[in-house]
Protein backbone atom coordinates (compact mmCIF):
# COMPACT_ATOMS: atom_id res chain seq x y z
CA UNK A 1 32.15 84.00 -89.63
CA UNK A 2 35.52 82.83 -90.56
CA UNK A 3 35.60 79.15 -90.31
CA UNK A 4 39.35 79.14 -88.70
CA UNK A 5 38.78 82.25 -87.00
CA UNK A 6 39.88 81.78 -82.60
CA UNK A 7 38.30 84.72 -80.99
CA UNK A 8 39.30 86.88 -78.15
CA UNK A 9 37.79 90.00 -76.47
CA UNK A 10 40.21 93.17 -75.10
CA UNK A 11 38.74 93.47 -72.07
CA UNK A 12 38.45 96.92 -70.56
CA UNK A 13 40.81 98.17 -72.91
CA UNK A 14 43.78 96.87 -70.86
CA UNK A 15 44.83 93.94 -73.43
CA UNK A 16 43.43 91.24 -71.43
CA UNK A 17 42.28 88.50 -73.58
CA UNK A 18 39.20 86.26 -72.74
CA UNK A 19 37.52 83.47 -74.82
CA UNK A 20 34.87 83.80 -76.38
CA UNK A 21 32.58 80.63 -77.70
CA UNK A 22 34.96 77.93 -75.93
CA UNK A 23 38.08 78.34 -77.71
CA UNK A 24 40.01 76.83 -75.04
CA UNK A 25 41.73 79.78 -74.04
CA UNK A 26 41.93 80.79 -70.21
CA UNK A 27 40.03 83.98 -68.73
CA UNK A 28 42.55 86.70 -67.78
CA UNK A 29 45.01 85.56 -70.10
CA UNK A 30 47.14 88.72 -71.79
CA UNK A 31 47.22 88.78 -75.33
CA UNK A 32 50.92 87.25 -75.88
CA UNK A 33 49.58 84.27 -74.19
CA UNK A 34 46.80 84.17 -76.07
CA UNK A 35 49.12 84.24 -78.83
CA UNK A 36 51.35 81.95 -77.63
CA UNK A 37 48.79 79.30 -76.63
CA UNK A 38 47.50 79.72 -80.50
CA UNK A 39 51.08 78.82 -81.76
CA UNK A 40 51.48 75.87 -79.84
CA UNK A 41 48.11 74.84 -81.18
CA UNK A 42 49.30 75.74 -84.80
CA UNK A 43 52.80 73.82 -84.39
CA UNK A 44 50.86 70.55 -84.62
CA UNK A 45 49.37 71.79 -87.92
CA UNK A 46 51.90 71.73 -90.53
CA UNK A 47 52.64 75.17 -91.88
CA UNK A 48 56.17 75.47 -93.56
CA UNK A 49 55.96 78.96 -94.80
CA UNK A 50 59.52 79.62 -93.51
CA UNK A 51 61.35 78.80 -96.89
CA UNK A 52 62.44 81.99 -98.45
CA UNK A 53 62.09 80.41 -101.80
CA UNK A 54 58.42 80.94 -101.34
CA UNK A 55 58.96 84.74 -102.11
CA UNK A 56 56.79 85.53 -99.00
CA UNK A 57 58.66 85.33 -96.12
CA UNK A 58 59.74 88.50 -94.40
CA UNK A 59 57.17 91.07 -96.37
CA UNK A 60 54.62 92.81 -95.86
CA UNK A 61 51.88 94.25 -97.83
CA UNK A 62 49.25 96.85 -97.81
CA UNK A 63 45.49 95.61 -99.39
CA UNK A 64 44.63 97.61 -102.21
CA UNK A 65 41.59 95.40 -103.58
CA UNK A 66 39.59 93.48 -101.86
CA UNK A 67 37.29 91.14 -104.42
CA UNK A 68 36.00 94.48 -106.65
CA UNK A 69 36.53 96.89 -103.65
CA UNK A 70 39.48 99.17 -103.90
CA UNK A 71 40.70 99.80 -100.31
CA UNK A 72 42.20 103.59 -98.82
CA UNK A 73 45.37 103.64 -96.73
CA UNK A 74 43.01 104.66 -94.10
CA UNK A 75 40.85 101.09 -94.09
CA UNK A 76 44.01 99.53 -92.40
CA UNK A 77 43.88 96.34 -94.02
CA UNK A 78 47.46 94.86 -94.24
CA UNK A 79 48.74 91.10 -94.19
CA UNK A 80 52.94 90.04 -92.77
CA UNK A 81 54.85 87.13 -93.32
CA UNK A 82 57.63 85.88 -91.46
CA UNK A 83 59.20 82.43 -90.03
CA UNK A 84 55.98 80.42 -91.56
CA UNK A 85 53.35 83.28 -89.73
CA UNK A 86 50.75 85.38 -90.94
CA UNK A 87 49.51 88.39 -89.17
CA UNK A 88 48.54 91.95 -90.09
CA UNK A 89 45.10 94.39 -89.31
CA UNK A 90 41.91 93.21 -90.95
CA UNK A 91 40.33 96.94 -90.91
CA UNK A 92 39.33 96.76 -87.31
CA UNK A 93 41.06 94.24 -85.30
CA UNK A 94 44.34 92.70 -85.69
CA UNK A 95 44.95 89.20 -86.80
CA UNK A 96 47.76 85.93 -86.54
CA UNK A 97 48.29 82.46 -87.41
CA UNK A 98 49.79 80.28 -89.93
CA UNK A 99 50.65 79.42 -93.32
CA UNK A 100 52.09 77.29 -96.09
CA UNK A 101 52.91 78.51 -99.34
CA UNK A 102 55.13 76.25 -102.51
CA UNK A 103 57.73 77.31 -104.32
CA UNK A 104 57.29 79.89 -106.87
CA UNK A 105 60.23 77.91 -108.96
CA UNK A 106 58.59 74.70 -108.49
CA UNK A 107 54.93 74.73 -107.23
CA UNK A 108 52.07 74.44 -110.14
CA UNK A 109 54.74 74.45 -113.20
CA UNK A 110 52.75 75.52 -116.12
CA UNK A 111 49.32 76.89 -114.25
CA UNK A 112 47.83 79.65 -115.94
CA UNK A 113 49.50 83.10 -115.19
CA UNK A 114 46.23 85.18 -115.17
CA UNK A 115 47.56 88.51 -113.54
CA UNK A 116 51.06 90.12 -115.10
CA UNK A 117 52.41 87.08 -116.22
CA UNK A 118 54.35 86.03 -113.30
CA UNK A 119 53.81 81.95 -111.98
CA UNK A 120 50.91 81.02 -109.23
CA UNK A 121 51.80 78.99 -105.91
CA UNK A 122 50.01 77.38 -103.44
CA UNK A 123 49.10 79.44 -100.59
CA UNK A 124 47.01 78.18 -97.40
CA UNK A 125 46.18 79.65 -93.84
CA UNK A 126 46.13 78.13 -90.46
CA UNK A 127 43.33 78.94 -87.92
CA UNK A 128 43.67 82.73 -87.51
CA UNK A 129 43.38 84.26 -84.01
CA UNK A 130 41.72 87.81 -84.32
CA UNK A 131 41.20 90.41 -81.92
CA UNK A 132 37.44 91.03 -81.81
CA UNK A 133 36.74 94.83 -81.13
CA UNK A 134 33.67 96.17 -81.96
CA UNK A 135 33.38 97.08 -85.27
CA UNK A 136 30.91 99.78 -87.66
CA UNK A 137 30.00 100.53 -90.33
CA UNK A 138 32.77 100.29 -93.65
CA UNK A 139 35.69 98.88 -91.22
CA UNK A 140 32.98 96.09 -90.50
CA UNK A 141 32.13 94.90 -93.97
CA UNK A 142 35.72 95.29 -95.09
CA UNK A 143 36.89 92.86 -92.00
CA UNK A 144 34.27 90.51 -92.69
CA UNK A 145 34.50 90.18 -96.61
CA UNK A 146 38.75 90.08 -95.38
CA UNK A 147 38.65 87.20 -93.19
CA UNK A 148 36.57 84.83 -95.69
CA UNK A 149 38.59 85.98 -98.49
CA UNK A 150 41.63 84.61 -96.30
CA UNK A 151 39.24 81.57 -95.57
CA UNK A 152 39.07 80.82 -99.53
CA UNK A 153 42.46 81.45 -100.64
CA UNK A 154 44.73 78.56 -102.07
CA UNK A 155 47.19 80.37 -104.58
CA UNK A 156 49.41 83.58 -104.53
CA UNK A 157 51.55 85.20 -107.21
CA UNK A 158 54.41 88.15 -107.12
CA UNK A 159 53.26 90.18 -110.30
CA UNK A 160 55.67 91.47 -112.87
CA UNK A 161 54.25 94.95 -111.43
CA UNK A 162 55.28 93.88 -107.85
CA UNK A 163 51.58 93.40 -106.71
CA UNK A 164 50.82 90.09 -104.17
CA UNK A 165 47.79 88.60 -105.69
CA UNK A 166 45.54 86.07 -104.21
CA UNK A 167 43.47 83.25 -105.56
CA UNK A 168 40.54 81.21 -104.89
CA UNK A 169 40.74 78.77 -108.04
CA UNK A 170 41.47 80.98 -110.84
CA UNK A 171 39.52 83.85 -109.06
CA UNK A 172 41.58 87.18 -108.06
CA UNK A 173 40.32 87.57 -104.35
CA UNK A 174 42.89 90.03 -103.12
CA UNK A 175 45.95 93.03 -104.16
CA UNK A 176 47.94 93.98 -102.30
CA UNK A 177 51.38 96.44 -102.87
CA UNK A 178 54.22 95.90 -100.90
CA UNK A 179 55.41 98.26 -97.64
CA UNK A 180 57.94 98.29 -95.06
CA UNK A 181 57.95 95.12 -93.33
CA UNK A 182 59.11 96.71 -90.05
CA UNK A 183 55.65 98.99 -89.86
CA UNK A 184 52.51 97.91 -88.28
């Protein structure tokens, strides 16, 4: 399970949120305060994430590759950033939280550019609070291998190609290609 993950159940189907292993969220609570109670959590973490210079900040992306898995349109895997938070679909259940990212200009001056030649930032994630539907089959094993790539993740980069790539290390965890950052 992902280490940072805060769970919550839809209950019934009407968008009532409920806690699930303690997370110190209050039965019968909707999801928006869910939400909301998991962003006053986050602002004592500090998560800039809101300077433009990072590149990130108001886009949105569709996953294309997940470790050596390339992903459909129809897996519904998909990762938003705006005002320093993340939040997107993780092939079953939807996702939010944090992060900090550096400076493309100025973060890691001289790292190794292993994918299209373009510079590597730092990139971290807050706790993430998830949905938690029931998931089968593919959707299952995509969220899962997802949420602990997000776990592992400590450097982006905005290819030449206009791919988002993410690093663990020097590893290439995740693709992405860019869509409207107005869609779900």
């Amino acid at each position: 399970m992902h280490k940072g993950l805060l769970s919550v159940l839809l209950v019934a189907g009407l968008g009532v949120a409920a806690p699930v292993l303690g997370n110190g969220l209050n039965p019968g609570q909707d999801m928006g305060q869910a939400e909301a109670a998991h962003a006053q959590t986050e602002a004592d973490e500090p998560m800039v994430g809101h300077a433009v210079a990072n590149g990130l900040d108001g886009t949105a992306w569709r996953v294309v590759l997940l470790d050596d898995t390339a992903l459909l349109p129809d897996d519904e895997v998909t990762i938003a950033f705006a005002d320093g938070r993340v939040a997107g679909r993780s092939a079953c259940n939807r996702y939010t939280g944090g992060f900090e990212a550096g400076d493309l200009q100025t973060d890691m001056a001289g790292a190794d550019t292993p994918q299209g030649g373009a510079e590597i930032a730092g990139l971290a994630f807050g706790a993430l609070a998830s949905t938690r539907m029931a998931c089968q089959g593919r959707a299952a094993t995509l969220e899962e291998q997802f949420l602990a790539a997000l776990d592992r993740i400590d450097g982006y980069q905005l290819a030449d190609d206009g791919m988002l790539h993410l690093f663990a290390g020097s590893a290439l965890l995740i693709t992405a290609e860019q869509t409207d950052p107005a869609a779900p």
